[in-house]
Protein backbone atom coordinates (compact mmCIF):
# COMPACT_ATOMS: atom_id res chain seq x y z
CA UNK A 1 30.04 -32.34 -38.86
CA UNK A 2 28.90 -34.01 -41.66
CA UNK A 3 24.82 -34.42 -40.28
CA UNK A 4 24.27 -30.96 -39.12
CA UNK A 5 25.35 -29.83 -42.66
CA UNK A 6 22.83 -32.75 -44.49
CA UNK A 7 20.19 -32.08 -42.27
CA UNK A 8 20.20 -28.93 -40.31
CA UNK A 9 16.55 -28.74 -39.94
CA UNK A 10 17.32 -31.43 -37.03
CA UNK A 11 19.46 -29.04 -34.92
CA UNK A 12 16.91 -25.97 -35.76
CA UNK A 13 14.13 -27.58 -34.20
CA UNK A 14 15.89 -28.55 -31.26
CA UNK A 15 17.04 -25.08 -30.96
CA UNK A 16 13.46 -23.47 -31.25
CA UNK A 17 12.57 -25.75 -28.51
CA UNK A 18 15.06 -24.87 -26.13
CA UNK A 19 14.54 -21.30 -26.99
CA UNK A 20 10.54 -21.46 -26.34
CA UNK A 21 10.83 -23.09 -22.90
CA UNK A 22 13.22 -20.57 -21.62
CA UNK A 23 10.92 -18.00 -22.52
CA UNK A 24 12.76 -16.07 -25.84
CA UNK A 25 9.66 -16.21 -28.12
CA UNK A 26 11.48 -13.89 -30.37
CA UNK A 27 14.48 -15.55 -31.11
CA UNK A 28 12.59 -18.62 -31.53
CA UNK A 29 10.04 -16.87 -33.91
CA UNK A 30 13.39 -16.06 -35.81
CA UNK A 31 14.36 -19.40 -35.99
CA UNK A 32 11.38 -21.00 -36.54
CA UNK A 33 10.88 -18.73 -40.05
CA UNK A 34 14.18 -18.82 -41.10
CA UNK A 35 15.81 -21.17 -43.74
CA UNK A 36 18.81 -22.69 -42.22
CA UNK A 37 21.86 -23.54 -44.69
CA UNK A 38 25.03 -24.67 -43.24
CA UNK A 39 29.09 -23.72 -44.44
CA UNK A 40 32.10 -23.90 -43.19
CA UNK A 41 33.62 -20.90 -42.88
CA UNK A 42 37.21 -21.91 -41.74
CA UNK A 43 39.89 -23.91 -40.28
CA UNK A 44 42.24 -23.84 -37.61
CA UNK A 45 45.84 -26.31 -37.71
CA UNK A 46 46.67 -25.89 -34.02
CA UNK A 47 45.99 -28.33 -31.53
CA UNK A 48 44.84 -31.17 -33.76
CA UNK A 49 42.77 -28.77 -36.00
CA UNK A 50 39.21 -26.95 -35.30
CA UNK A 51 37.09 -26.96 -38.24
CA UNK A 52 34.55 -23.03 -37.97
CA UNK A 53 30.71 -23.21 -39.10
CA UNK A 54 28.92 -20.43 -39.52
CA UNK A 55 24.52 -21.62 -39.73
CA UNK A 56 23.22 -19.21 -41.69
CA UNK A 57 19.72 -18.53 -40.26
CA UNK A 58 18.43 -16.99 -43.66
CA UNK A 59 15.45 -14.65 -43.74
CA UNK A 60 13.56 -12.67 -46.24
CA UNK A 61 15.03 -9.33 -46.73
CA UNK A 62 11.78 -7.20 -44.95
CA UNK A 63 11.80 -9.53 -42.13
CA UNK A 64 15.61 -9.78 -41.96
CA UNK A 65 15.46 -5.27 -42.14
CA UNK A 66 13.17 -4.97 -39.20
CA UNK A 67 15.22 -7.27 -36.63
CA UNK A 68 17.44 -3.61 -36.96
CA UNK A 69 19.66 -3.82 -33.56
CA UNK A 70 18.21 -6.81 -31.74
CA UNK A 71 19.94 -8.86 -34.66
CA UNK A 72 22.94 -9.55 -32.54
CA UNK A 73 21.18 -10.68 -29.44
CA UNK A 74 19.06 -12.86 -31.26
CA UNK A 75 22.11 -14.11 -33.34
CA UNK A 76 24.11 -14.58 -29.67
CA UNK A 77 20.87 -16.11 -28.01
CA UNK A 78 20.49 -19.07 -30.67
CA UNK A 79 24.39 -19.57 -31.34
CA UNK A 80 24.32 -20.66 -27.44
CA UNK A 81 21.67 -22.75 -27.54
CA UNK A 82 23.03 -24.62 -31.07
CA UNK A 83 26.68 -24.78 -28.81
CA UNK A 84 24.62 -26.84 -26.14
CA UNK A 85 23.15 -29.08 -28.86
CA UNK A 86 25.86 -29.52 -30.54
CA UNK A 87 29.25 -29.74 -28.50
CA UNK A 88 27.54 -33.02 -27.33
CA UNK A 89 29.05 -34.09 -30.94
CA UNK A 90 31.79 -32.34 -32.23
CA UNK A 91 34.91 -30.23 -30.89
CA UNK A 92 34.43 -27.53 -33.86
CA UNK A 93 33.05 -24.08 -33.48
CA UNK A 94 29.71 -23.05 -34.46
CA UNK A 95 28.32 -19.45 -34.46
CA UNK A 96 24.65 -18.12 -36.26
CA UNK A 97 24.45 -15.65 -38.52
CA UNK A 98 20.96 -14.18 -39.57
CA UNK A 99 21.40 -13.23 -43.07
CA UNK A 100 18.93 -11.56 -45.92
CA UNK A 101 17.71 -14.31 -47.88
CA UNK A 102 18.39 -13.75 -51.59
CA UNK A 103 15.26 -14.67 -53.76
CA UNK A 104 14.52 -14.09 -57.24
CA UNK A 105 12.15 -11.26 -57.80
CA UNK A 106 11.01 -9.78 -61.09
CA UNK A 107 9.29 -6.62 -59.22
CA UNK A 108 11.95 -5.55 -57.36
CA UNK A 109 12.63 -2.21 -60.01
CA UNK A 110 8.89 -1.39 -58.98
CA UNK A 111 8.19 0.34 -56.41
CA UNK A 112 4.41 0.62 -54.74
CA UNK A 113 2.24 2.76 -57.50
CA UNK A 114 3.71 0.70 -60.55
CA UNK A 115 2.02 -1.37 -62.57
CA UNK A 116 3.34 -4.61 -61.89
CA UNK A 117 4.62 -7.56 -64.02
CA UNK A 118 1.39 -9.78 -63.66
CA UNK A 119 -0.86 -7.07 -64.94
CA UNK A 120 1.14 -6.07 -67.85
CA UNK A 121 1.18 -9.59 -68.61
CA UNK A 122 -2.49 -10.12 -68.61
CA UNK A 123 -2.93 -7.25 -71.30
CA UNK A 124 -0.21 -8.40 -73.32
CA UNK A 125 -1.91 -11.55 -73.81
CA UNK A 126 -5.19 -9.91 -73.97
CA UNK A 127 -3.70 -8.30 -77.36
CA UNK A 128 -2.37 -11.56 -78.43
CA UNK A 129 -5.38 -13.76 -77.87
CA UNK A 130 -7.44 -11.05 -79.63
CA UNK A 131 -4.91 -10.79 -82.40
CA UNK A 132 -4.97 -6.93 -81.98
CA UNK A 133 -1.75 -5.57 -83.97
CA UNK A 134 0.06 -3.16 -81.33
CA UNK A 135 1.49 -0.95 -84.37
CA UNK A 136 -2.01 -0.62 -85.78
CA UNK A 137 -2.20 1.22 -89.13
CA UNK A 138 1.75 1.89 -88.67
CA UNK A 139 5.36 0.47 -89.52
CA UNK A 140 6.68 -1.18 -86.81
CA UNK A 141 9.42 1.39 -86.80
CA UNK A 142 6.91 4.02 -87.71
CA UNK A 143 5.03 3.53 -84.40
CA UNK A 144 8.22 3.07 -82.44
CA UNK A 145 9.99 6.67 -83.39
CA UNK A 146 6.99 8.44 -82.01
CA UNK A 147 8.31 6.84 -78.50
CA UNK A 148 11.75 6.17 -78.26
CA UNK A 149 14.80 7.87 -80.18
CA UNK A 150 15.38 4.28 -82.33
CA UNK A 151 19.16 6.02 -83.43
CA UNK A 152 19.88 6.00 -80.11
CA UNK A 153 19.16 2.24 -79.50
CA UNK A 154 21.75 -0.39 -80.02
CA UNK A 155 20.87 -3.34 -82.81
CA UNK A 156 20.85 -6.67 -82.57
CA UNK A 157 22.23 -7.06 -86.04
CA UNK A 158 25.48 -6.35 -86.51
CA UNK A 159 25.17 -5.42 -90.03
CA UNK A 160 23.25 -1.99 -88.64
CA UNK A 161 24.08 0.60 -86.53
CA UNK A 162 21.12 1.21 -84.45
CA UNK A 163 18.00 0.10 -83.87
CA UNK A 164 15.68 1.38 -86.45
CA UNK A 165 18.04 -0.33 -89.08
CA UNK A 166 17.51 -3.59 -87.78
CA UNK A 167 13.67 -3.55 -87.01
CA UNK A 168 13.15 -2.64 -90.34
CA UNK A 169 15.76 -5.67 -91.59
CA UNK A 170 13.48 -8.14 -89.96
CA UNK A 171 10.02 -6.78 -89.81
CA UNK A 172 10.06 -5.46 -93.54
CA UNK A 173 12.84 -6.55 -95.86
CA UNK A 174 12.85 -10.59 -94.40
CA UNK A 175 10.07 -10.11 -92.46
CA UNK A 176 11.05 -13.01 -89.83
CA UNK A 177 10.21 -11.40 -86.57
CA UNK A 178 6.83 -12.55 -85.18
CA UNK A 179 4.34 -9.94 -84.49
CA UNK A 180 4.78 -9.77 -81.13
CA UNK A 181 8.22 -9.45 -80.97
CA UNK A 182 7.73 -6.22 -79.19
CA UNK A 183 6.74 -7.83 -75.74
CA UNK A 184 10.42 -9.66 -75.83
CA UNK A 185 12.82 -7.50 -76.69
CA UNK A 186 15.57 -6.11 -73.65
CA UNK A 187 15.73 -2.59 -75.58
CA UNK A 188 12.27 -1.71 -74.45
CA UNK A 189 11.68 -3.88 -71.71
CA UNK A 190 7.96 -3.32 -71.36
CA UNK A 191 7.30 -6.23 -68.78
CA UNK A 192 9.91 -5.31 -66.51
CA UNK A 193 10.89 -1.61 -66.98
CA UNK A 194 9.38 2.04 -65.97
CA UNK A 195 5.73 2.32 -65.41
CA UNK A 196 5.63 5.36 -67.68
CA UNK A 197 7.36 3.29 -70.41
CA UNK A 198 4.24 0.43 -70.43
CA UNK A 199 1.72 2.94 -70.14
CA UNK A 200 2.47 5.28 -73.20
CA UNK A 201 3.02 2.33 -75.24
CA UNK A 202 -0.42 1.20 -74.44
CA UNK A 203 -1.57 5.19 -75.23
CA UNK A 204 0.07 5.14 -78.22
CA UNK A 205 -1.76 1.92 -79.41
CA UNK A 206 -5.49 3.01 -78.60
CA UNK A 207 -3.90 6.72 -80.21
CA UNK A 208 -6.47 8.11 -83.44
CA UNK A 209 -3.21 8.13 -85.90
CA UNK A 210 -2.37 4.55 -85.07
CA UNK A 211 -6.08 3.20 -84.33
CA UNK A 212 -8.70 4.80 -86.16
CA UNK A 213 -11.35 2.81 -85.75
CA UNK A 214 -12.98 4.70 -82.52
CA UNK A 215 -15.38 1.73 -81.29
CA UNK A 216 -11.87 -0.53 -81.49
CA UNK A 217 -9.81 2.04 -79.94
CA UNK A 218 -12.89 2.07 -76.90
CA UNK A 219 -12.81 -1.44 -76.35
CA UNK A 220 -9.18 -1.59 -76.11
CA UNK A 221 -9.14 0.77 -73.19
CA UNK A 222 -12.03 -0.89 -71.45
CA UNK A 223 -9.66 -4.07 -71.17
CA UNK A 224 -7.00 -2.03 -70.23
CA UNK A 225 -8.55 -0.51 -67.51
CA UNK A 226 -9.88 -3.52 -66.39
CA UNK A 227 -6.41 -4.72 -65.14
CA UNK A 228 -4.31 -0.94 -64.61
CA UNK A 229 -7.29 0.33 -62.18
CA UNK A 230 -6.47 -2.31 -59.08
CA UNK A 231 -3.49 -0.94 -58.76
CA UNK A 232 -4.66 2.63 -59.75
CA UNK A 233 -4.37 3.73 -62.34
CA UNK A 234 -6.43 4.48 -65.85
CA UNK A 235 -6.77 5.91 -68.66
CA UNK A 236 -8.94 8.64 -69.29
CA UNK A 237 -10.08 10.84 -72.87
CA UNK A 238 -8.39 14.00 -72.94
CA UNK A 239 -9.39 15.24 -76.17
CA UNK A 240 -10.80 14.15 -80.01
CA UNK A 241 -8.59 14.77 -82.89
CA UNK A 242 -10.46 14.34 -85.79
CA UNK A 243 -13.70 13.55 -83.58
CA UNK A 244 -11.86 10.58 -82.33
CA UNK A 245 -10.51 10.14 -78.56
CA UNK A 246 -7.27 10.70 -77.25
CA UNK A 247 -6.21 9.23 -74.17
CA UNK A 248 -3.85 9.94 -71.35
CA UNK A 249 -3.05 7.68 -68.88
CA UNK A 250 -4.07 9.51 -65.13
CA UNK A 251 -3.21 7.76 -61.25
CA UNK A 252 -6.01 7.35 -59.60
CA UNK A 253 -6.46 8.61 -55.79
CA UNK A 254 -6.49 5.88 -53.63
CA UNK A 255 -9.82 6.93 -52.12
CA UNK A 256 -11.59 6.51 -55.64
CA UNK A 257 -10.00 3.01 -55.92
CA UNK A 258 -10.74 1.84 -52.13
CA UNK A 259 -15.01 3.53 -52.41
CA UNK A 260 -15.48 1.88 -55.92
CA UNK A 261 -13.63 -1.42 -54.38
CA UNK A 262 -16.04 -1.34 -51.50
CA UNK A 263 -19.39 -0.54 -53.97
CA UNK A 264 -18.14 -3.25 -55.96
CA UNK A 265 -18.51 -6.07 -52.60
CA UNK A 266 -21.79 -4.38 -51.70
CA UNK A 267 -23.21 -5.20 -54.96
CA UNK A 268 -22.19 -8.49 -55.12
CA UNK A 269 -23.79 -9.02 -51.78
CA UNK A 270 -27.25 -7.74 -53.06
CA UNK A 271 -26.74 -9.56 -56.28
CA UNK A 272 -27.55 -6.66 -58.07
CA UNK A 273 -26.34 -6.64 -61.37
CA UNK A 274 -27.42 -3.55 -62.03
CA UNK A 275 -25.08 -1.67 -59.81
CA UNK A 276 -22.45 -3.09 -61.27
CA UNK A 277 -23.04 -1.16 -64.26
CA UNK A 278 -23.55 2.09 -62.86
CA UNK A 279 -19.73 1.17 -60.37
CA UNK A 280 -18.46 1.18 -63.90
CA UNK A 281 -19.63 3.93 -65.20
CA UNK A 282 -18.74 5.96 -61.90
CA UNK A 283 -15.29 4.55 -62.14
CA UNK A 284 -15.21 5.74 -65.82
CA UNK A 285 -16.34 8.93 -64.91
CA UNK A 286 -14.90 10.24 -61.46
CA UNK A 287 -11.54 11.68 -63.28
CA UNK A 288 -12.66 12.94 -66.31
CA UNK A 289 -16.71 13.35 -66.11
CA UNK A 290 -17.38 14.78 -62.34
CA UNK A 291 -20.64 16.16 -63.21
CA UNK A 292 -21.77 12.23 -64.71
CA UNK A 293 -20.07 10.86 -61.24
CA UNK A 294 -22.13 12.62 -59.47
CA UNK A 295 -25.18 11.75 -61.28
CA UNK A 296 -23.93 8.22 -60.99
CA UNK A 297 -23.63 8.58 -57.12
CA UNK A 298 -26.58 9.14 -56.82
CA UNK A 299 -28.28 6.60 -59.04
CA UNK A 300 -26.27 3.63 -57.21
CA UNK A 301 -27.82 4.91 -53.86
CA UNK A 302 -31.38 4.59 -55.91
CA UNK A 303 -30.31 1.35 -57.00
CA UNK A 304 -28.85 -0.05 -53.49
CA UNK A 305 -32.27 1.21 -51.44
CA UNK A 306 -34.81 -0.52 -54.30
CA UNK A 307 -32.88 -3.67 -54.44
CA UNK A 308 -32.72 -4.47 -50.60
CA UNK A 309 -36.42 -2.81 -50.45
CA UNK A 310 -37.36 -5.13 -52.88
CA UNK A 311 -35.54 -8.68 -50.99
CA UNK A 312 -37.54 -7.59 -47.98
CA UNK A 313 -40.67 -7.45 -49.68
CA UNK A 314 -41.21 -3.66 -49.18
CA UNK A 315 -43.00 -2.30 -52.27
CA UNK A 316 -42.64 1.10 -53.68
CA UNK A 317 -44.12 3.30 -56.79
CA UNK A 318 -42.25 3.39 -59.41
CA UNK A 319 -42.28 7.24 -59.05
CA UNK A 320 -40.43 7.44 -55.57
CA UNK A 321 -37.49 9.88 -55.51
CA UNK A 322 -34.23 9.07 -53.33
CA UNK A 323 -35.55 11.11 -50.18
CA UNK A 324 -38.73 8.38 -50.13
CA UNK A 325 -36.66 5.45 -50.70
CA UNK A 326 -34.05 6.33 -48.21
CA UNK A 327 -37.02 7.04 -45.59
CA UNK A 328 -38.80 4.11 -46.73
CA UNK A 329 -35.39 2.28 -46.21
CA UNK A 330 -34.21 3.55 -42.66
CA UNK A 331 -37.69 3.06 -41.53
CA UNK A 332 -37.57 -1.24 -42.43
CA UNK A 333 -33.88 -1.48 -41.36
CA UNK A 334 -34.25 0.90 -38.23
CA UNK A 335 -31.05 3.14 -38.84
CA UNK A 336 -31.72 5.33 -36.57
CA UNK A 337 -32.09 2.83 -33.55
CA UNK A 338 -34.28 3.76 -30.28
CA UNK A 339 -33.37 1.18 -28.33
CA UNK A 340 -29.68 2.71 -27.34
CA UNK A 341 -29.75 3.65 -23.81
CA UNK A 342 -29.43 7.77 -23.07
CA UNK A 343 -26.75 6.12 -19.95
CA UNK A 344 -24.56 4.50 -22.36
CA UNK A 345 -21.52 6.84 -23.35
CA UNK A 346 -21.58 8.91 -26.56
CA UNK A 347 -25.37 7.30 -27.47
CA UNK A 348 -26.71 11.05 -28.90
CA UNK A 349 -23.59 10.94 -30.79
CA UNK A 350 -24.41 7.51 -32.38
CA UNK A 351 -27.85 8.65 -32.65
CA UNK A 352 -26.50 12.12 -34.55
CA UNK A 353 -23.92 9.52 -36.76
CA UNK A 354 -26.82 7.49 -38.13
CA UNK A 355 -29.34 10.72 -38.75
CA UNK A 356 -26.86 12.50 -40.70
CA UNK A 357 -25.83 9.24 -42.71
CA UNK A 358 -29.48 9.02 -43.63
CA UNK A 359 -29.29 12.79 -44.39
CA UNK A 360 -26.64 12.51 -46.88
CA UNK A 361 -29.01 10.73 -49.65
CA UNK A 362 -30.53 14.24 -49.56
CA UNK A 363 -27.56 16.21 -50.01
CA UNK A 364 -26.51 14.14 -52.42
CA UNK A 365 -29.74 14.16 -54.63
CA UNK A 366 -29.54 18.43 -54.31
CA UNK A 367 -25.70 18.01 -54.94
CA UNK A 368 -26.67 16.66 -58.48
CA UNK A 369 -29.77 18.94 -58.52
CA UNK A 370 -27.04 21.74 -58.67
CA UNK A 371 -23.63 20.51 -60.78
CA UNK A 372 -24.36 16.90 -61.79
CA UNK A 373 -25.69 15.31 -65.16
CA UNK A 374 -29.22 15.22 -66.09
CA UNK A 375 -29.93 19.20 -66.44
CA UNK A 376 -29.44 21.77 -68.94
CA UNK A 377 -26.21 24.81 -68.30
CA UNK A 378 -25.80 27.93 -69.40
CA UNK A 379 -22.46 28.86 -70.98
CA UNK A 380 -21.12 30.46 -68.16
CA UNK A 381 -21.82 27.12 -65.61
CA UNK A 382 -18.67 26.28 -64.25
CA UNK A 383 -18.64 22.40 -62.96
CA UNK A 384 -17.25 20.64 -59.88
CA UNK A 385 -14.05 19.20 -59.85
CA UNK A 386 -13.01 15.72 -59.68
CA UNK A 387 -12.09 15.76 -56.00
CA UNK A 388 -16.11 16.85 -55.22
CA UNK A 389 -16.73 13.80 -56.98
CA UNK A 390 -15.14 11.69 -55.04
CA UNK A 391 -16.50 13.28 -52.25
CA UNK A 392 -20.30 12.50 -53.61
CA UNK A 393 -18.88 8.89 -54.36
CA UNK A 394 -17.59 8.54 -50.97
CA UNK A 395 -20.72 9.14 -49.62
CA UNK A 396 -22.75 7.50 -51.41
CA UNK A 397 -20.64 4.37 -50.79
CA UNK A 398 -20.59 4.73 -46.94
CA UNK A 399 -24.38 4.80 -47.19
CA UNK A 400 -24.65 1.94 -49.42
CA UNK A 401 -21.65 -0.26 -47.32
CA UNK A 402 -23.99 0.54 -43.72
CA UNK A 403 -27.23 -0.02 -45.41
CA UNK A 404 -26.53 -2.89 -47.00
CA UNK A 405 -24.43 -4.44 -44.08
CA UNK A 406 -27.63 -3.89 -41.94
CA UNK A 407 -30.18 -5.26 -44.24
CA UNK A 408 -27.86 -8.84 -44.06
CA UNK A 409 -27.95 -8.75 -40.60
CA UNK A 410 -31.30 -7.69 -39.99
CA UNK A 411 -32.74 -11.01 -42.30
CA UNK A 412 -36.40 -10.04 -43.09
């Protein structure tokens, strides 16, 4: 049937019609979200020939996974409705099939926790637009051998065995590979291959031996970091050689990426530019500085209670410590609420919630008081540890996210 296999959409609609008056809203959900494609799928001589069509009702493969056993109902529920439609104009056979659409995808080797291709794109051409050499002070091949086994790798050169023979052939006896040839060669596959791969190859560039220059090798990482963080990860110092940095690249705990997301949207709210520079340096410092995160916590709390204190025209000295502001600041935004009746359910709980969320300014200012920056240690002082950071972070951001969320809809 030449017109059901040029324009199936026609017969689908009908279909998802029939199927939404009789009341089978998931079939026609199904339907109505699949792409249709049309084949024939056989042919039978006897009795003056019947001519098979199988409509492939083609979905994409998550959608197409979850359907699990109701797949053949559905499948038998919309075959008889296409039979009705169609028998009005043909003697062949028709049946449905819901089938896994095939699309391309260039992530599908990554699974959730990689970096993925966009981002590794971005710092690619972050390198190239700021002409930064990825082999540094190195020989292409030089650089290379401290990552991969080049013997091991085939060459693109017939004339060599392996791939160290060949990347020297081009990049320093003719020297007619570009620069960048890195990012497009299959044998590393840097866009598209292991996580682990990308990120040591981005080590290795900001590494002392390869990148001396320590204010360089800083700035690189920065931009790095920029892009590897929202989707958590980052790389962090782990030691100097030579009084310049080494760095590792560390995953991130989801909680430290979803409070310094959230701090991020409060200070854009406030307009507080300020903020934003102590998020950063919290987000920097969480991992590998706790005692500085902590300090930091604290600071943005400072920063959050001035800046609405200030749009609501509430003036402080400049000498106020975080207990003041923080009273100063539930007092004009009423956090701690009288008007909730003692009949309605669980109100001395909400009333013990919003105390205690006022009371953690405190604990955090004693918190740094005791491990964070800003005060002298003896040699035996043993720090906190990064996940007591992100505990001081995490509260400071739940105070900052409530405070702030009140103060917009509280308008002075």
């Amino acid at each position: 049937m030449k017109s059901l296999v040029d324009n199936p959409e026609r017969y689908l609609a009908t279909a998802v019609l029939l199927l939404d008056e009789e009341g089978l809203a998931e079939a026609a959900t199904v339907a109505r979200n699949a792409s249709v494609r049309v084949v024939e799928s056989g042919f039978d001589n006897w009795n003056g020939g019947t001519t098979y069509w199988t409509i492939q009702l083609q979905l994409d493969p998550k959608t197409y996974a979850r359907l699990g056993a109701r797949r053949e109902m559905l499948q038998e529920q919309i075959s008889n409705r296409f039979k009705v439609i169609l028998e009005q104009f043909s003697a062949d056979s028709y049946t449905v099939a819901i089938v896994p659409r095939i699309d391309p995808n260039p992530e599908w080797r990554h699974v959730s926790g990689d970096v993925p291709r966009e981002a590794r794109q971005n710092i690619i051409d972050g390198l190239k637009l700021d002409g930064v050499s990825w082999f540094g002070r190195l020989a292409d091949v030089e650089f290379l051998q401290r990552l991969f086994d080049l013997r091991a790798l085939p060459s693109q050169d017939s004339r060599f065995e392996d791939a160290a023979g060949d990347i020297w052939q081009h990049r320093v006896n003719n020297d007619d590979w570009a620069d960048d040839w890195i990012f497009e060669d299959s044998r590393f596959n840097l866009l598209n291959g292991p996580t682990d791969t990308f990120l040591r190859f981005l080590c290795e560039i900001v590494h002392p031996v390869i990148r001396p220059d320590r204010n360089e090798a800083l700035l690189l990482v920065q931009h790095f970091n920029d892009q590897l963080r929202k989707h958590g990860w980052q790389f962090i110092e782990v030691e100097r050689i030579a009084g310049r940095p080494r760095f590792v690249h560390k995953r991130l705990q989801a909680s430290s990426v979803r409070s310094v997301s959230r701090a991020r949207s409060v200070a854009d709210a406030l307009d507080a530019g300020w903020m934003q520079k102590e998020i950063e340096r919290l987000e920097n410092a969480v991992e590998r500085d706790p005692a500085l995160a902590i300090g930091t916590a604290k600071e943005l709390v400072e920063t959050c209670c001035k800046s609405i204190l200030a749009k609501r025209g509430v003036e402080m000295p400049r000498s106020a410590d975080l207990p003041a502001l923080t009273k100063a600041l539930a007092k004009e935004l009423k956090l701690v609420p009288e008007g909730i009746p003692d009949g309605a359910k669980g109100a001395e709980t909400i009333r013990l919630i919003l105390r205690n969320l006022g009371s953690l300014t405190q604990y955090l200012a004693e918190l740094r008081g005791l491990y964070g920056s800003g005060h002298g240690r003896d040699g035996k002082h043993r720090g906190l540890e990064p996940r007591h950071a992100r505990l001081a972070v995490g509260a400071a951001v739940a105070f900052i996210d409530f405070a702030t969320e009140t103060h917009h809809q509280r308008d002075p």
